[in-house]
Protein backbone atom coordinates (compact mmCIF):
# COMPACT_ATOMS: atom_id res chain seq x y z
CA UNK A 1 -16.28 -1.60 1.87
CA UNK A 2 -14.99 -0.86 -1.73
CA UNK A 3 -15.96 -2.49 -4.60
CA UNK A 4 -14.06 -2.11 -7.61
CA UNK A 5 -15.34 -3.37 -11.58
CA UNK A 6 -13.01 -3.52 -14.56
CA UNK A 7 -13.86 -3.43 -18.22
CA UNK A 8 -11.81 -3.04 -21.51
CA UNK A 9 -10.16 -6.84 -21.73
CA UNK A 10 -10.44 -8.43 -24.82
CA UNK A 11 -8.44 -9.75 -27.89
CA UNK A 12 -5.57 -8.40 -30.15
CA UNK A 13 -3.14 -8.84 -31.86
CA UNK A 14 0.59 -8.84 -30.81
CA UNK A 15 1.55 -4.69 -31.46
CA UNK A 16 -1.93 -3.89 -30.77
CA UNK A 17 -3.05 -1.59 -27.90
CA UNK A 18 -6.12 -1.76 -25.39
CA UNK A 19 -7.05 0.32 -22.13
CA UNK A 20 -8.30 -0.87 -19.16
CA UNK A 21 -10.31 0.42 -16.60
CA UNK A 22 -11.33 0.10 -12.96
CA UNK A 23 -14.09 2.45 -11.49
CA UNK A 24 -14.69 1.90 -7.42
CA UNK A 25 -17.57 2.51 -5.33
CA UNK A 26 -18.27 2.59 -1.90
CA UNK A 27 -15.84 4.32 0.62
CA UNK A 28 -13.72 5.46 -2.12
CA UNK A 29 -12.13 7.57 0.47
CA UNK A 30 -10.32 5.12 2.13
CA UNK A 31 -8.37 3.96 -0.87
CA UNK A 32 -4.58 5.55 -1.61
CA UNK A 33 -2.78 3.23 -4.08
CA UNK A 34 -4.67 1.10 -6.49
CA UNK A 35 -3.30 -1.67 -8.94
CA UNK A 36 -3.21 -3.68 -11.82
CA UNK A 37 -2.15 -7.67 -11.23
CA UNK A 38 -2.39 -10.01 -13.79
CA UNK A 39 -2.26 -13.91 -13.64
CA UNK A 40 -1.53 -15.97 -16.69
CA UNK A 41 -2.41 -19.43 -16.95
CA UNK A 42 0.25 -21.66 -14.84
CA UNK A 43 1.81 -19.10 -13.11
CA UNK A 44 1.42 -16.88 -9.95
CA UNK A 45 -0.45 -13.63 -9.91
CA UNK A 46 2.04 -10.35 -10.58
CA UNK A 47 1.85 -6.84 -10.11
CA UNK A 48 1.88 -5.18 -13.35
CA UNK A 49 1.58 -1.56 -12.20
CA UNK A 50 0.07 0.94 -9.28
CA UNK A 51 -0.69 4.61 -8.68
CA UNK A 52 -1.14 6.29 -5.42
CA UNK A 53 -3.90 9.27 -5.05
CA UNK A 54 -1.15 11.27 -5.39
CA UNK A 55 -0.32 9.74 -8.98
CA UNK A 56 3.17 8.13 -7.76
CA UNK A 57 3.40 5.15 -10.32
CA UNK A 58 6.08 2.11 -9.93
CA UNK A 59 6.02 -0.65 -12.78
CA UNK A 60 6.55 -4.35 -13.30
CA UNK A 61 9.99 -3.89 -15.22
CA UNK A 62 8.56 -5.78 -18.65
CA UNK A 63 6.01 -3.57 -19.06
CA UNK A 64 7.96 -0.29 -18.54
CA UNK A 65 7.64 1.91 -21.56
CA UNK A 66 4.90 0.30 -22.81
CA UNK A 67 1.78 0.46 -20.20
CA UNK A 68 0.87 3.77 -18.63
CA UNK A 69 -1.17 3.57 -15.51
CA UNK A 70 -3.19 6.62 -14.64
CA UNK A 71 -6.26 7.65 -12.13
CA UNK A 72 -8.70 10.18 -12.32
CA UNK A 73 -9.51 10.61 -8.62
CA UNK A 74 -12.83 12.51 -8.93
CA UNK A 75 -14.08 9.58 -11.08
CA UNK A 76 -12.54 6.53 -8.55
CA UNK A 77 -11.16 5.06 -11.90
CA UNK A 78 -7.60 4.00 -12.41
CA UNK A 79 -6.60 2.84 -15.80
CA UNK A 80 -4.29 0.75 -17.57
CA UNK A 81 -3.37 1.89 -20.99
CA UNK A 82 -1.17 -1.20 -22.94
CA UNK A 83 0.66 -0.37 -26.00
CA UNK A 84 2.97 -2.75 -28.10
CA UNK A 85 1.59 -5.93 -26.71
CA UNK A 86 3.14 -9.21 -26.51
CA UNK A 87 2.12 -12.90 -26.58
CA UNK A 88 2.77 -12.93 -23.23
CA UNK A 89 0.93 -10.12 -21.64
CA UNK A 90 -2.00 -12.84 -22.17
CA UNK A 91 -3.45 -13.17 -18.90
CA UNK A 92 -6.22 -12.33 -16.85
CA UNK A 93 -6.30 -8.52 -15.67
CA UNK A 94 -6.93 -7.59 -11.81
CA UNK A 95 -8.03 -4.06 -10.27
CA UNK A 96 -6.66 -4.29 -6.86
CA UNK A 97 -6.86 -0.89 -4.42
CA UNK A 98 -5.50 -0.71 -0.28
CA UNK A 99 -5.93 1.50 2.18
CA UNK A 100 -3.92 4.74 4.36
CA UNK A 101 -2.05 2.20 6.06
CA UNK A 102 -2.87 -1.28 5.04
CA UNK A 103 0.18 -3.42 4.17
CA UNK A 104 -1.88 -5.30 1.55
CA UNK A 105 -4.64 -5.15 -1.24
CA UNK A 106 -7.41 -4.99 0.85
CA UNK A 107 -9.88 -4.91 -2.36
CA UNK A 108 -9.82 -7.19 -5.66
CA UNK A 109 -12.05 -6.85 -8.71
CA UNK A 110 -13.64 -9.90 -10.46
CA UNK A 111 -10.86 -9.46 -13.21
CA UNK A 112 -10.72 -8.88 -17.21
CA UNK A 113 -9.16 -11.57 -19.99
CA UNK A 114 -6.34 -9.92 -22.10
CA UNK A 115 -5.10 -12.21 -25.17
CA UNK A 116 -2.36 -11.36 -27.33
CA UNK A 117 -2.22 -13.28 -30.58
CA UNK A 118 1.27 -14.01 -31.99
């Protein structure tokens, strides 16, 4: 099993920056790509951005050029650094990590309130 805890949510205002982070435990070795989802209020749950273990990135298309997600694999931490943010990055913040060959996120962390003021 993998257990994964976020910190570094919070409040600021629209412009502002904050960086998140997600540190797993457990069989850390069985994790490749790991993930940040987010989930505003009223609408479904979307994948902002995820790195493999071999730092391959891919990005939700609105957050390109502004988020950066990196990993430091000897520390089982991915983060999520957000720069220039927007009213509507508000939303609650999910770590998410799968496997070698899982098709899915296997693993989900308890998540981490972002709000942008205007």
């Amino acid at each position: 099993q993998v257990q994964l805890v976020e910190s570094g949510g919070g409040w600021v205002q629209a412009g502002g920056s904050l960086r998140l982070s997600c540190a797993a435990s457990g069989r850390t070795c069985s994790i490749n790509v790991m993930a940040w989802y987010r989930q505003a209020p009223g609408k479904q749950r979307e994948l902002v951005a995820s790195i493999t273990r071999a730092s391959t990135t891919e990005y939700l298309d609105s957050v390109k050029g502004r988020f950066t997600v990196s990993r430091d694999n000897a520390k089982n931490t991915v983060y999520l650094q957000m720069n220039v943010l927007r009213p509507e990055d508000t939303a609650v913040y999910y770590c998410a990590a799968r496997g070698w060959v899982s098709g899915s996120y296997d693993y989900w962390g308890q998540g981490t309130q972002v709000t942008v003021s205007s």
